[in-house]
PDB file of N, CA and C in Angstrom:
ATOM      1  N   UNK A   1      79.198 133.180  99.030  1.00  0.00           N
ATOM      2  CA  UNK A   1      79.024 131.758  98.862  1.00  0.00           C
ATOM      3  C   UNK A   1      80.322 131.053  99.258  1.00  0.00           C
ATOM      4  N   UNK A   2      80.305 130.048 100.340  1.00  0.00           N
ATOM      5  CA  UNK A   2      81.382 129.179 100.857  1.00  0.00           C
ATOM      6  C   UNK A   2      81.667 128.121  99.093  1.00  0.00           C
ATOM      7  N   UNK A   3      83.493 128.048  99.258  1.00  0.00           N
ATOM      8  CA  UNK A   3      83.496 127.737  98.228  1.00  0.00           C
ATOM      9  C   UNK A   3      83.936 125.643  98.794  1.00  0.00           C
ATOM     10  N   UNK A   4      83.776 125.026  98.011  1.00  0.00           N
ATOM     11  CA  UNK A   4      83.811 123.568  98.033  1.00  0.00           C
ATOM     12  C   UNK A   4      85.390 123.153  98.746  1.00  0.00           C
ATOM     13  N   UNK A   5      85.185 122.815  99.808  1.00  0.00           N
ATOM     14  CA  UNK A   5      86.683 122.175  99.964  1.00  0.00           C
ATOM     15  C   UNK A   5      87.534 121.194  99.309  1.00  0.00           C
ATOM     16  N   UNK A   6      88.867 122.098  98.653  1.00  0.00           N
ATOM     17  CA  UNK A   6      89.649 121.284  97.463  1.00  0.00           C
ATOM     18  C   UNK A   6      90.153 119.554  98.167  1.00  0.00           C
ATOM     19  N   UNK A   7      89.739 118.817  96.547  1.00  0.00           N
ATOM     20  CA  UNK A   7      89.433 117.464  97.233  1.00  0.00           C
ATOM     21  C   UNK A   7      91.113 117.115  96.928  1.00  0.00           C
ATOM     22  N   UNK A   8      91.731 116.773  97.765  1.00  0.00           N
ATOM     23  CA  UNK A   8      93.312 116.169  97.881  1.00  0.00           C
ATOM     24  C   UNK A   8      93.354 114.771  97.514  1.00  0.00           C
ATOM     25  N   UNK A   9      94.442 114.440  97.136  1.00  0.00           N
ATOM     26  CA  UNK A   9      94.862 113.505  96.177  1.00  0.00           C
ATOM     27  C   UNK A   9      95.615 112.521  97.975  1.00  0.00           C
ATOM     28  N   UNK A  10      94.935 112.008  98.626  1.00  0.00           N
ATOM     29  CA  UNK A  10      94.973 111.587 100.032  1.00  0.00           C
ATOM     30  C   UNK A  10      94.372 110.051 100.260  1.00  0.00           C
ATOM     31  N   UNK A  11      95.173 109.259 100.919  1.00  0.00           N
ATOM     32  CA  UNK A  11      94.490 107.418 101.235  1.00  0.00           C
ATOM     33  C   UNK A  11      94.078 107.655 102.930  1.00  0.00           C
ATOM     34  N   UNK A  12      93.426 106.997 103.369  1.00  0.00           N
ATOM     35  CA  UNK A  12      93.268 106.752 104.702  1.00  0.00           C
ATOM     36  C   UNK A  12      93.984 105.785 105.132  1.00  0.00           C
ATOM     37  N   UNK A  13      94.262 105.633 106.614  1.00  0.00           N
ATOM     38  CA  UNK A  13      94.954 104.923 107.134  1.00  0.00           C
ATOM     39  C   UNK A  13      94.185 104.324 108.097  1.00  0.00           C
ATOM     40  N   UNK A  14      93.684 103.388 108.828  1.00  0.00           N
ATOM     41  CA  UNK A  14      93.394 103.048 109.859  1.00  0.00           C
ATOM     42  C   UNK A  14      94.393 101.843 110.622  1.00  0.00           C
ATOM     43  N   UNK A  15      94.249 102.096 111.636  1.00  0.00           N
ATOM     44  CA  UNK A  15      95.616 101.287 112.746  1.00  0.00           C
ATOM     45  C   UNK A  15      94.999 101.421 114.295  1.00  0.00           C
ATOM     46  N   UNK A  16      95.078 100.267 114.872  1.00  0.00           N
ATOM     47  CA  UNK A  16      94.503  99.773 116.368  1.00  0.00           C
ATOM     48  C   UNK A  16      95.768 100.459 117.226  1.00  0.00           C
ATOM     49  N   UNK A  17      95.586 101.452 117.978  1.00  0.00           N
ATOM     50  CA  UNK A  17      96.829 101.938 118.555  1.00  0.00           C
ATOM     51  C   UNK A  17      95.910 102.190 120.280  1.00  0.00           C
ATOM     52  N   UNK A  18      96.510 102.627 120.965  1.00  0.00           N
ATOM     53  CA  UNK A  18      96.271 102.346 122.392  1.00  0.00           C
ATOM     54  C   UNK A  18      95.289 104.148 122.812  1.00  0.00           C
ATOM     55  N   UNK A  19      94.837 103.653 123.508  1.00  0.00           N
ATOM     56  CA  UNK A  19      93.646 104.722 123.614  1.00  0.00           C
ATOM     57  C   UNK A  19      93.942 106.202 123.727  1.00  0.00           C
ATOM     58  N   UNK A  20      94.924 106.815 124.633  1.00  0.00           N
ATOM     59  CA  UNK A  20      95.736 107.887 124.550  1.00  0.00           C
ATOM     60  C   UNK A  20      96.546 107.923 123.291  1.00  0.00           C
ATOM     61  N   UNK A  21      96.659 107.290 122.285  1.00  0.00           N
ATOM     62  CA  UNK A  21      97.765 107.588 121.272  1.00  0.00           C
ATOM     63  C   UNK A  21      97.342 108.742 120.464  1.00  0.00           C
ATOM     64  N   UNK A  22      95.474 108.872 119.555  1.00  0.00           N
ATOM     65  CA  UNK A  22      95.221 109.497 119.225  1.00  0.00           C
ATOM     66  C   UNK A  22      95.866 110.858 119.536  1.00  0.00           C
ATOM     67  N   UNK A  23      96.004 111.231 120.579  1.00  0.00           N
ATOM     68  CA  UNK A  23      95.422 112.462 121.468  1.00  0.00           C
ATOM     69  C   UNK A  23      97.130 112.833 121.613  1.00  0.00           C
ATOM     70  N   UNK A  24      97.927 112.067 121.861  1.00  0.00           N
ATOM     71  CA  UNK A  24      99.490 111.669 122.241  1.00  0.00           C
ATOM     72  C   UNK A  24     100.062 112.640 120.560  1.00  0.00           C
ATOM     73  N   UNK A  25      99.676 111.872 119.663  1.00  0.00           N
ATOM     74  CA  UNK A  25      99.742 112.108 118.213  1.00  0.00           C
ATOM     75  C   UNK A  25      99.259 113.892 117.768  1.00  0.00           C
ATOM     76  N   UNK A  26      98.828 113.863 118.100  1.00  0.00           N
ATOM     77  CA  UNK A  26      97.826 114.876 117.940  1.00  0.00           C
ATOM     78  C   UNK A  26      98.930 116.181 118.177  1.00  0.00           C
ATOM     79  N   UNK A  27      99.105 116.078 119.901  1.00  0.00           N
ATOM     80  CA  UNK A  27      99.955 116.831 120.973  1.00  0.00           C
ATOM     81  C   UNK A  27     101.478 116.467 120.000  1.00  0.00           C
ATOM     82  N   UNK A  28     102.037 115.967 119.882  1.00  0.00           N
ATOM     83  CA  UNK A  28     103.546 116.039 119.118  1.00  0.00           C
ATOM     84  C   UNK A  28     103.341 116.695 117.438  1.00  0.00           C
ATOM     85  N   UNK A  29     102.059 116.591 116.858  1.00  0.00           N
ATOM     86  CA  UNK A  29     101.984 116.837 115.711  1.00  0.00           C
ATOM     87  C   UNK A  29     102.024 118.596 116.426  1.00  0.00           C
ATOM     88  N   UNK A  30     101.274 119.032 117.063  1.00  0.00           N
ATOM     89  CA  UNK A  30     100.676 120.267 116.941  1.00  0.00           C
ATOM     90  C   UNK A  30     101.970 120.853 116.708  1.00  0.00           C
ATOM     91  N   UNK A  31     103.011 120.536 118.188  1.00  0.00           N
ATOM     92  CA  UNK A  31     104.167 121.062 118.979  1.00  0.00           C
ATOM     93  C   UNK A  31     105.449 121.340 117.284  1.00  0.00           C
ATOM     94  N   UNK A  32     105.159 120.354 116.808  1.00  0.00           N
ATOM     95  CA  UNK A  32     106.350 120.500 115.671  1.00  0.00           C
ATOM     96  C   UNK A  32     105.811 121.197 114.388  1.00  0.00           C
ATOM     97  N   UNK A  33     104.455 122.171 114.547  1.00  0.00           N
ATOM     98  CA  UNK A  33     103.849 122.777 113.773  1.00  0.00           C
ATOM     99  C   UNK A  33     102.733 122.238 112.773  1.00  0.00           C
ATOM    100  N   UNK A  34     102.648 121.149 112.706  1.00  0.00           N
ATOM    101  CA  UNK A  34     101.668 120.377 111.954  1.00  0.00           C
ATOM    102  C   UNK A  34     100.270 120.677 112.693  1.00  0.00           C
ATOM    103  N   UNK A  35      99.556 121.733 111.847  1.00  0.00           N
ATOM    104  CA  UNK A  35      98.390 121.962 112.261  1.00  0.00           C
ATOM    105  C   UNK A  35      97.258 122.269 111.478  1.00  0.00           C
ATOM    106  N   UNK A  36      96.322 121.508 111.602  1.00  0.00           N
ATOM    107  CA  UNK A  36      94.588 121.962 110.947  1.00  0.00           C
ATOM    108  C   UNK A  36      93.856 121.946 111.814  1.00  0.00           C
ATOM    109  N   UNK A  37      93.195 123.474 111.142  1.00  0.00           N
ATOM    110  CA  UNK A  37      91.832 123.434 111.966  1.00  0.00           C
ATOM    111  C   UNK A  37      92.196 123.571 113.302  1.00  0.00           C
ATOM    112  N   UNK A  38      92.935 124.358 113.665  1.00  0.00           N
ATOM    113  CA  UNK A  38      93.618 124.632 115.080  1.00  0.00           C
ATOM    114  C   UNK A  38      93.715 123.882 115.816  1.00  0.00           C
ATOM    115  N   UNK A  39      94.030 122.223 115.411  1.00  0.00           N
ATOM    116  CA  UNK A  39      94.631 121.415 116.593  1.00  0.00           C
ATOM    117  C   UNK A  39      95.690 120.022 115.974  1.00  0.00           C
ATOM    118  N   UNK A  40      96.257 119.657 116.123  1.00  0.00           N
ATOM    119  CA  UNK A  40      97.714 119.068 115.685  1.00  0.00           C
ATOM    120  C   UNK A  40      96.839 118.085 114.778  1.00  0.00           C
ATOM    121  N   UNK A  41      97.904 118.202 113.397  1.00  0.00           N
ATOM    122  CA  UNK A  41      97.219 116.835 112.010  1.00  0.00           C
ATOM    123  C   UNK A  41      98.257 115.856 112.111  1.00  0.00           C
ATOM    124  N   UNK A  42      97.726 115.007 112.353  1.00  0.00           N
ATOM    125  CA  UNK A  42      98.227 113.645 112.537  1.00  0.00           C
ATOM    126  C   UNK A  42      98.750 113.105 110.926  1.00  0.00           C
ATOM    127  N   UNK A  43      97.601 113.648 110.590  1.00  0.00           N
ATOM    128  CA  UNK A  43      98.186 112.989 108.715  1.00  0.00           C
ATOM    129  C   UNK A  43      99.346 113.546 108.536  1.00  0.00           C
ATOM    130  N   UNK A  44      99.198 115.102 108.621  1.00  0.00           N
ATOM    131  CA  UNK A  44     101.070 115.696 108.416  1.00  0.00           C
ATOM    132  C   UNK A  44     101.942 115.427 108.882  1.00  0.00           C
ATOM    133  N   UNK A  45     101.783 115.129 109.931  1.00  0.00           N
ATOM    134  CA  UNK A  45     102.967 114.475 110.974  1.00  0.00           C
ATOM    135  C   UNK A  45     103.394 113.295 110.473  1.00  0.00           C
ATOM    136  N   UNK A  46     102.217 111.893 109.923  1.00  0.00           N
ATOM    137  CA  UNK A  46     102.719 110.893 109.583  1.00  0.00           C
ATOM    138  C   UNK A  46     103.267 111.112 108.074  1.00  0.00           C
ATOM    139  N   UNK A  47     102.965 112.173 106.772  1.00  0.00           N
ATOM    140  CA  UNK A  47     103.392 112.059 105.731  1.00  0.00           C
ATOM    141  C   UNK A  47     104.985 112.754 105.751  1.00  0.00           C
ATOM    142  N   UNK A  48     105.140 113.275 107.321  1.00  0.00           N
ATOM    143  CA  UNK A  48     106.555 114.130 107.128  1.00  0.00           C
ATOM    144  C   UNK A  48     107.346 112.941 107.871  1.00  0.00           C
ATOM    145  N   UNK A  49     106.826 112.571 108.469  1.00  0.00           N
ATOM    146  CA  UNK A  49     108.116 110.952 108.674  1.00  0.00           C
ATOM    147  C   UNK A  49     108.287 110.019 107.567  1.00  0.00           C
ATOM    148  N   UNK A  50     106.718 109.764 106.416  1.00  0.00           N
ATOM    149  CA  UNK A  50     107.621 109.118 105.427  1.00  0.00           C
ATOM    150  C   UNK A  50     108.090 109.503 104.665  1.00  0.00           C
ATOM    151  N   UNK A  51     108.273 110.860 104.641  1.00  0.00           N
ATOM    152  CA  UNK A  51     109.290 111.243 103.363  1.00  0.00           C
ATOM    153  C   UNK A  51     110.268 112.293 104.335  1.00  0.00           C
ATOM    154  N   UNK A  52     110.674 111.214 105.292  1.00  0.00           N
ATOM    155  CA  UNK A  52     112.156 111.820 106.201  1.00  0.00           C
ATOM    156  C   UNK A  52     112.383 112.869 106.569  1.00  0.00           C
ATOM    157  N   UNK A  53     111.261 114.101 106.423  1.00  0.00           N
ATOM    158  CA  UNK A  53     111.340 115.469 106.524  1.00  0.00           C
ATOM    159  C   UNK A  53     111.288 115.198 108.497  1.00  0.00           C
ATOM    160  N   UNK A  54     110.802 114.487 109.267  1.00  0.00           N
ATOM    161  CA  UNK A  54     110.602 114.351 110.493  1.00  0.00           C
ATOM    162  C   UNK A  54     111.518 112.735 110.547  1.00  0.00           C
ATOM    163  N   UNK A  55     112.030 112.637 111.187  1.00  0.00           N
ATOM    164  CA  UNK A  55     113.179 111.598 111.523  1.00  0.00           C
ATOM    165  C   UNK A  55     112.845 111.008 113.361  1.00  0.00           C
ATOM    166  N   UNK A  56     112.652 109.403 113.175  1.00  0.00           N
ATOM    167  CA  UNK A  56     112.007 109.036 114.556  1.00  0.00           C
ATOM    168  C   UNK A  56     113.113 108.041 114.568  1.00  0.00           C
ATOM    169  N   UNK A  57     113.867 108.590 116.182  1.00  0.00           N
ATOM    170  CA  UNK A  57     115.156 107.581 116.542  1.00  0.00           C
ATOM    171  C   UNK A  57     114.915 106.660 117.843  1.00  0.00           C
ATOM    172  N   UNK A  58     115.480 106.171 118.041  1.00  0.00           N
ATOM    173  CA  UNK A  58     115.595 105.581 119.427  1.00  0.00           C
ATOM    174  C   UNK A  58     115.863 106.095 120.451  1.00  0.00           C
ATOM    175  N   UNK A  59     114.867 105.714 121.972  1.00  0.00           N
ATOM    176  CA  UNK A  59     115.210 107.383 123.319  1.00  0.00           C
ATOM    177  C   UNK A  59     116.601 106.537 123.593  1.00  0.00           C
ATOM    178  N   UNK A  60     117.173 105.767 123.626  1.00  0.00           N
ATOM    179  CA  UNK A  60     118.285 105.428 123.696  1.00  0.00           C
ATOM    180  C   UNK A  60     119.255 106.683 123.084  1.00  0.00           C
ATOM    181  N   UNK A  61     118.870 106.393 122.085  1.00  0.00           N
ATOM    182  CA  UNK A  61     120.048 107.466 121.127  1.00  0.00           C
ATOM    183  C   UNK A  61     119.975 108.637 121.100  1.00  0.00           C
ATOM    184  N   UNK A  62     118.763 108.662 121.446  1.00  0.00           N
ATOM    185  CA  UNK A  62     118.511 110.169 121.996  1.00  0.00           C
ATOM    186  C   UNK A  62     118.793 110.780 123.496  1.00  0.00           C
ATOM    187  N   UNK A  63     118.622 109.820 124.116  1.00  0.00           N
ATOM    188  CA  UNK A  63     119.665 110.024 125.672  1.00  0.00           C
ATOM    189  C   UNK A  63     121.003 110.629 125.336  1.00  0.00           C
ATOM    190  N   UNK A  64     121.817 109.664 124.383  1.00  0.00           N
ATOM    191  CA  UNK A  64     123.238 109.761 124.545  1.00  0.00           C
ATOM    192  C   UNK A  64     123.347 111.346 123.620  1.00  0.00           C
ATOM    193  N   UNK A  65     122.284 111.517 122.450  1.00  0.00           N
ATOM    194  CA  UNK A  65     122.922 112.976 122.400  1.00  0.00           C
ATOM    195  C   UNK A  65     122.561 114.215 123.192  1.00  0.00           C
ATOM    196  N   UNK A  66     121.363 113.943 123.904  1.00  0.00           N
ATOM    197  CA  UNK A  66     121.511 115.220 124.280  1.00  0.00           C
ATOM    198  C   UNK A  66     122.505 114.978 125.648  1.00  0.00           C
ATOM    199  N   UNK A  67     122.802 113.907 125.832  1.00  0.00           N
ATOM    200  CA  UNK A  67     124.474 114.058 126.873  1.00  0.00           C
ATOM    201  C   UNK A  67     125.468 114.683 126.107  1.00  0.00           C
ATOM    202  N   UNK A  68     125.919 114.036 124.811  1.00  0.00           N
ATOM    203  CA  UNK A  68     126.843 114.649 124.427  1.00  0.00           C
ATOM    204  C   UNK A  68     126.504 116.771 124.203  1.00  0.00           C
ATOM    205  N   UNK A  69     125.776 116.753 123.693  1.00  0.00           N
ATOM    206  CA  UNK A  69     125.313 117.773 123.535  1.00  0.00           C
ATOM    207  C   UNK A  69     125.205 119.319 125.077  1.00  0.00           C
ATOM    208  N   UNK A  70     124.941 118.335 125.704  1.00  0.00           N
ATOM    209  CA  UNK A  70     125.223 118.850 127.168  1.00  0.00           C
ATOM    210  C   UNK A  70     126.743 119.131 127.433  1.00  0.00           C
ATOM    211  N   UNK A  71     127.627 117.997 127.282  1.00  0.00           N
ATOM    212  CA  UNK A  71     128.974 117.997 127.504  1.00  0.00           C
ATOM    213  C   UNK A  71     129.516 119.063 126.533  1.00  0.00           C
ATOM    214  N   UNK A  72     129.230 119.053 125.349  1.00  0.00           N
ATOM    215  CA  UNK A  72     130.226 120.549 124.335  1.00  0.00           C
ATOM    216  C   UNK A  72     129.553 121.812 125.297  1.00  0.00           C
ATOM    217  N   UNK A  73     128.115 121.744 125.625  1.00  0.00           N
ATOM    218  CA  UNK A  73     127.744 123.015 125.664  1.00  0.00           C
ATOM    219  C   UNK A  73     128.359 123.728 127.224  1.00  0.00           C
ATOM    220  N   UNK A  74     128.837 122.244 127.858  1.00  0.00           N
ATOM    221  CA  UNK A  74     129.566 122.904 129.114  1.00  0.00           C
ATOM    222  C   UNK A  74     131.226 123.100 128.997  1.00  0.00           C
ATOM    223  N   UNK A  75     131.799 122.730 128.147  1.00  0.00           N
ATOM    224  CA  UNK A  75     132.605 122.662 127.651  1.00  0.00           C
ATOM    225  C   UNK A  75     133.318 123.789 127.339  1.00  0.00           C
ATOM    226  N   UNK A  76     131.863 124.669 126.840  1.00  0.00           N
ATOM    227  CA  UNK A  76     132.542 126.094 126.240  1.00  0.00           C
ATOM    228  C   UNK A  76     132.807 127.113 127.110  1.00  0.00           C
TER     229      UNK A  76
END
């Protein structure tokens, strides 16, 4: 006998986002391990950015480190 799927203590979210985002979301959730049901959970992905466990910066700032990051690693 299949047993009842445990009911989680969980809100929904709904948000108008651009037609590829779903799918966009999905693909970054999977990649950083957030996965159900063998394809990337969007819910995990969004509950690990609000409680800072996943950290979202600016590609600005993210340009300049992986330059710097480039520069030590040639460095050595």
């Amino acid at each position: 006998m299949d047993m009842p799927r445990q009911r989680l203590n969980r809100a929904s979210l709904h948000a108008r986002v651009g037609t590829q985002t779903p799918e966009l979301l999905k693909q970054i959730a999977y990649k950083q391990g957030y996965i159900y049901d063998e394809e990337g959970s969007t819910g995990q992905l969004l509950d690990a950015i609000a409680s800072q466990e996943q950290v979202i910066i600016p590609k600005s700032l993210y340009s300049k480190l992986v330059h710097v990051f480039r520069e030590i690693s040639l460095n050595k």
